[in-house]
N, C-alpha and C. Protein backbone atom coordinates (compact mmCIF):
# COMPACT_ATOMS: atom_id res chain seq x y z
N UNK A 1 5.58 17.54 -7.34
CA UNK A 1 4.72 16.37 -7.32
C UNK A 1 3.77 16.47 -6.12
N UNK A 2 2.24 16.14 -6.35
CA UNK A 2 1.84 16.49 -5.30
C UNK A 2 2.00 15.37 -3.98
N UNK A 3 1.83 15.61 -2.95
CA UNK A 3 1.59 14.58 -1.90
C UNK A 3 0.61 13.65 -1.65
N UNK A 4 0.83 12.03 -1.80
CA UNK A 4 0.06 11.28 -2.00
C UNK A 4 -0.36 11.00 -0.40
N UNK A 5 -1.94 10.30 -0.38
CA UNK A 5 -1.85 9.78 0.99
C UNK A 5 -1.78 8.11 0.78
N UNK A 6 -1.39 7.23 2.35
CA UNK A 6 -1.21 6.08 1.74
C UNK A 6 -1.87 5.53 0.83
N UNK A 7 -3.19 5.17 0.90
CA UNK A 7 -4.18 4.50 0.57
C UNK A 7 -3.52 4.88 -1.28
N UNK A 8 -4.08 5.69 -1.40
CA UNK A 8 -3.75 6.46 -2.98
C UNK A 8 -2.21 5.69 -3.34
N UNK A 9 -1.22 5.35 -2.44
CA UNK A 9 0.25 5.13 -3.12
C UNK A 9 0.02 3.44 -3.31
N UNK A 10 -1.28 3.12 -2.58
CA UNK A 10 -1.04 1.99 -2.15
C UNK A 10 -1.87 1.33 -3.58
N UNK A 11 -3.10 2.01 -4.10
CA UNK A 11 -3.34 1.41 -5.19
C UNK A 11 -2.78 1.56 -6.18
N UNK A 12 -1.74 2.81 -6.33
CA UNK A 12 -0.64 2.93 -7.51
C UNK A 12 -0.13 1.59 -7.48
N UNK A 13 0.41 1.17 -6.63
CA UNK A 13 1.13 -0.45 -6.66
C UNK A 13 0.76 -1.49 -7.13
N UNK A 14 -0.76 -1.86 -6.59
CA UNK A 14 -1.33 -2.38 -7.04
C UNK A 14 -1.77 -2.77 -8.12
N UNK A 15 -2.11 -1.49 -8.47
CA UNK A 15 -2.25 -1.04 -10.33
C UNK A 15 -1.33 -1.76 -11.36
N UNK A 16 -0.38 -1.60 -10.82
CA UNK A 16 0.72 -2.66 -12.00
C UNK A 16 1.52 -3.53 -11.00
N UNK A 17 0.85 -4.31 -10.07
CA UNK A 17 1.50 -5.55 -9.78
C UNK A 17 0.47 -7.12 -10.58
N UNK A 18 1.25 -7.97 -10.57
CA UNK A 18 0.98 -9.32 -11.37
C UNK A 18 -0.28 -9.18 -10.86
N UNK A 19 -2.04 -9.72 -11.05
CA UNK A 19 -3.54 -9.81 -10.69
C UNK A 19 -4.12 -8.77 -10.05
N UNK A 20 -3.34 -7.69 -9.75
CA UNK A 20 -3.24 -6.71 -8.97
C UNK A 20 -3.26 -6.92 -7.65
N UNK A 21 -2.73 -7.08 -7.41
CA UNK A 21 -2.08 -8.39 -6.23
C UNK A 21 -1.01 -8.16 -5.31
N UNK A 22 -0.55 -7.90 -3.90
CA UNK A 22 0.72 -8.69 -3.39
C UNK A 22 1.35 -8.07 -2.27
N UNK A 23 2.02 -8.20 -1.67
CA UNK A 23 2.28 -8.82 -0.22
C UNK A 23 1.87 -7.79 0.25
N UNK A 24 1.70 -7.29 1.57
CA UNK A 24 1.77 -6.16 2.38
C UNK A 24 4.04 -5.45 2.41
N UNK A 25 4.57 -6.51 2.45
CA UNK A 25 6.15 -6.37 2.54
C UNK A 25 6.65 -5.52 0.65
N UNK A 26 5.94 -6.30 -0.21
CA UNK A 26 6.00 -5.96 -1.71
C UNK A 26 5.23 -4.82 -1.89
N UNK A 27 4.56 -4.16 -1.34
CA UNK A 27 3.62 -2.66 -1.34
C UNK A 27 4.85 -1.81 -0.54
N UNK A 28 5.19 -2.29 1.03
CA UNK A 28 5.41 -1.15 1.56
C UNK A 28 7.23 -1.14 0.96
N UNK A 29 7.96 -2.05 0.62
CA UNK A 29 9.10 -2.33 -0.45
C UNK A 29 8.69 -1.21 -1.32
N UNK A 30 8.28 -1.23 -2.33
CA UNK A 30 7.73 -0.28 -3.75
C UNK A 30 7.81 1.20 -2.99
N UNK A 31 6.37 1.44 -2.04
CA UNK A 31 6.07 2.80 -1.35
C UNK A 31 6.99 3.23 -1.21
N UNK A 32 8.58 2.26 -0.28
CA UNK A 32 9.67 3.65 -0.05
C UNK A 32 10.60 3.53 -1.26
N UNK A 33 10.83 2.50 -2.30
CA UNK A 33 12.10 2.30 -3.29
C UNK A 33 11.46 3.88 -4.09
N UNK A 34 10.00 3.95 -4.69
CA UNK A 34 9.35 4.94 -5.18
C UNK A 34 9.21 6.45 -4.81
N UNK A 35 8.94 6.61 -3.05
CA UNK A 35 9.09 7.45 -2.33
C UNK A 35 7.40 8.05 -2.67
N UNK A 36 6.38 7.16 -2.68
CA UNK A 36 5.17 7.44 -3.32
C UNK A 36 4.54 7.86 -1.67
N UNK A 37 4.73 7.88 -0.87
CA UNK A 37 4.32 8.38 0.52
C UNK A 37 5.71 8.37 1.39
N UNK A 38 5.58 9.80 1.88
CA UNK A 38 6.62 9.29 3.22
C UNK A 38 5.74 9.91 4.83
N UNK A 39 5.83 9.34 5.78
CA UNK A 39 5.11 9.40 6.89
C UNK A 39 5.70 11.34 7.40
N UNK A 40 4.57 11.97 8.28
CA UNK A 40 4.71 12.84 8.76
C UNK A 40 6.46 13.07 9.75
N UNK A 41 6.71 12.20 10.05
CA UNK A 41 7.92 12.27 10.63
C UNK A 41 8.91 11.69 9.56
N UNK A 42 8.81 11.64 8.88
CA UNK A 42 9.80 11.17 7.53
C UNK A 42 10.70 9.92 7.95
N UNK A 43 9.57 8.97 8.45
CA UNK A 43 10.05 7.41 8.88
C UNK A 43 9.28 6.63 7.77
N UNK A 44 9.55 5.42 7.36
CA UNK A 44 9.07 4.44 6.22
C UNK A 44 8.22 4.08 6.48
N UNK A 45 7.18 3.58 5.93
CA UNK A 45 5.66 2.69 6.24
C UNK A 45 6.25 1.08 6.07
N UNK A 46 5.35 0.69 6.90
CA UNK A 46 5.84 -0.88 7.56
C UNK A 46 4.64 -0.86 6.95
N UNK A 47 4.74 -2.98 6.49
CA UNK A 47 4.01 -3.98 5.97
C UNK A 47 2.74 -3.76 6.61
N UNK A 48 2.60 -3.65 8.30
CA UNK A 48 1.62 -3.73 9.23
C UNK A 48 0.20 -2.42 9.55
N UNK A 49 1.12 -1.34 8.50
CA UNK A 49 0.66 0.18 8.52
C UNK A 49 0.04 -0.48 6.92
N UNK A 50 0.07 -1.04 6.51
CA UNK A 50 -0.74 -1.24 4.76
C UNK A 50 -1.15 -1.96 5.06
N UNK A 51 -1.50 -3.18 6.00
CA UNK A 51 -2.73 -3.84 6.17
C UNK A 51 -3.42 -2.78 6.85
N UNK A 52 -3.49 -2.24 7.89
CA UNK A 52 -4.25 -1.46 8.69
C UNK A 52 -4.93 -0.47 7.60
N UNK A 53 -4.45 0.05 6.60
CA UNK A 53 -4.36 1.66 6.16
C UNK A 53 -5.88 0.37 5.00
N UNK A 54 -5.40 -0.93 4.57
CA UNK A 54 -6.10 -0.95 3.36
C UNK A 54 -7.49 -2.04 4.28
N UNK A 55 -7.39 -2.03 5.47
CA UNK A 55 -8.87 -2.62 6.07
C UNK A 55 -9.54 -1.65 6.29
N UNK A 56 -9.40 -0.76 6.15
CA UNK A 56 -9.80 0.33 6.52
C UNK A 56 -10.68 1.16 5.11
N UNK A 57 -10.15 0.83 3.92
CA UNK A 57 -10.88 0.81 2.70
C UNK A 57 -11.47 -0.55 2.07
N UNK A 58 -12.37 -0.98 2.95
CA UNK A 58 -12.99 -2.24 1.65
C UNK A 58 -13.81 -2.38 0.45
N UNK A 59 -13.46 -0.80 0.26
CA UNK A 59 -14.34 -0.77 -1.06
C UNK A 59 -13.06 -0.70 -2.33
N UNK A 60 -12.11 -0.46 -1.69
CA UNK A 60 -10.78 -0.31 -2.60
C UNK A 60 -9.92 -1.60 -2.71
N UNK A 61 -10.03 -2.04 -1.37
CA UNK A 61 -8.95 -3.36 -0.96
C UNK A 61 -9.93 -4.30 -0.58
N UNK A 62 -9.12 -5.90 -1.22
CA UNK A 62 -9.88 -6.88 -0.60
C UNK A 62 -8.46 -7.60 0.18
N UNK A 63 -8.68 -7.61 1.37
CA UNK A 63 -7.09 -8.13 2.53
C UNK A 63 -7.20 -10.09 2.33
N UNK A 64 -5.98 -10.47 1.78
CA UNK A 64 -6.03 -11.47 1.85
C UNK A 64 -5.24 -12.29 3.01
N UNK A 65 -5.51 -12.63 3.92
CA UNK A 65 -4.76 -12.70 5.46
C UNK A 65 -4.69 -11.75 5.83
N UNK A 66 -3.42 -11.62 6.67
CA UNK A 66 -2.41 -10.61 6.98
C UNK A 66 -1.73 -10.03 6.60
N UNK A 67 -1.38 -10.77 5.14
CA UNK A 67 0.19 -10.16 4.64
C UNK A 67 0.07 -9.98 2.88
N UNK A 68 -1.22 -10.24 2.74
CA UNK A 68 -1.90 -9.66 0.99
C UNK A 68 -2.86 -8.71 0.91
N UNK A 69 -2.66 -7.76 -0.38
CA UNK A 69 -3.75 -7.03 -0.34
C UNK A 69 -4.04 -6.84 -2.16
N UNK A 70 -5.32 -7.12 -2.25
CA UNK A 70 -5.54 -7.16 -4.07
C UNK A 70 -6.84 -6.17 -3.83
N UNK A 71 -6.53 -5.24 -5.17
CA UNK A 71 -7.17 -4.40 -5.79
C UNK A 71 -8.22 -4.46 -5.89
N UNK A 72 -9.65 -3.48 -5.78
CA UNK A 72 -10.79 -4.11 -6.13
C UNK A 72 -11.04 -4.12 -7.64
């Protein structure tokens, strides 16, 4: 399987969550239950690393607070 980077695991989630929609905790939950990214040191991605990772794309992500992120 090839190696995803976050951003990429992060709209897989998205893709089939309810409005395409939901938490930063319900993304980075999925990312490790899935194993759709694992970090260079093979530690888990935190809620706080998928807001950062998806402000960082606003052509992909629209950040709702702190703790949502919906699909464009």
């Amino acid at each position: 399987m090839e190696k995803l980077t976050l951003h990429k695991a992060i709209e897989i989630v998205l893709a089939e969550s309810p409005n395409k929609t939901a938490s930063t905790e319900e993304i980075s939950n999925q990312i490790i239950k899935r194993k759709l990214y694992i970090q260079k040191d093979g530690g888990n991605v935190f809620p706080d690393q998928i807001f950062l990772r998806a402000k960082n794309y606003p052509e992909l992500f629209e950040l709702i607070g702190r703790t949502a992120v919906r699909l464009r």
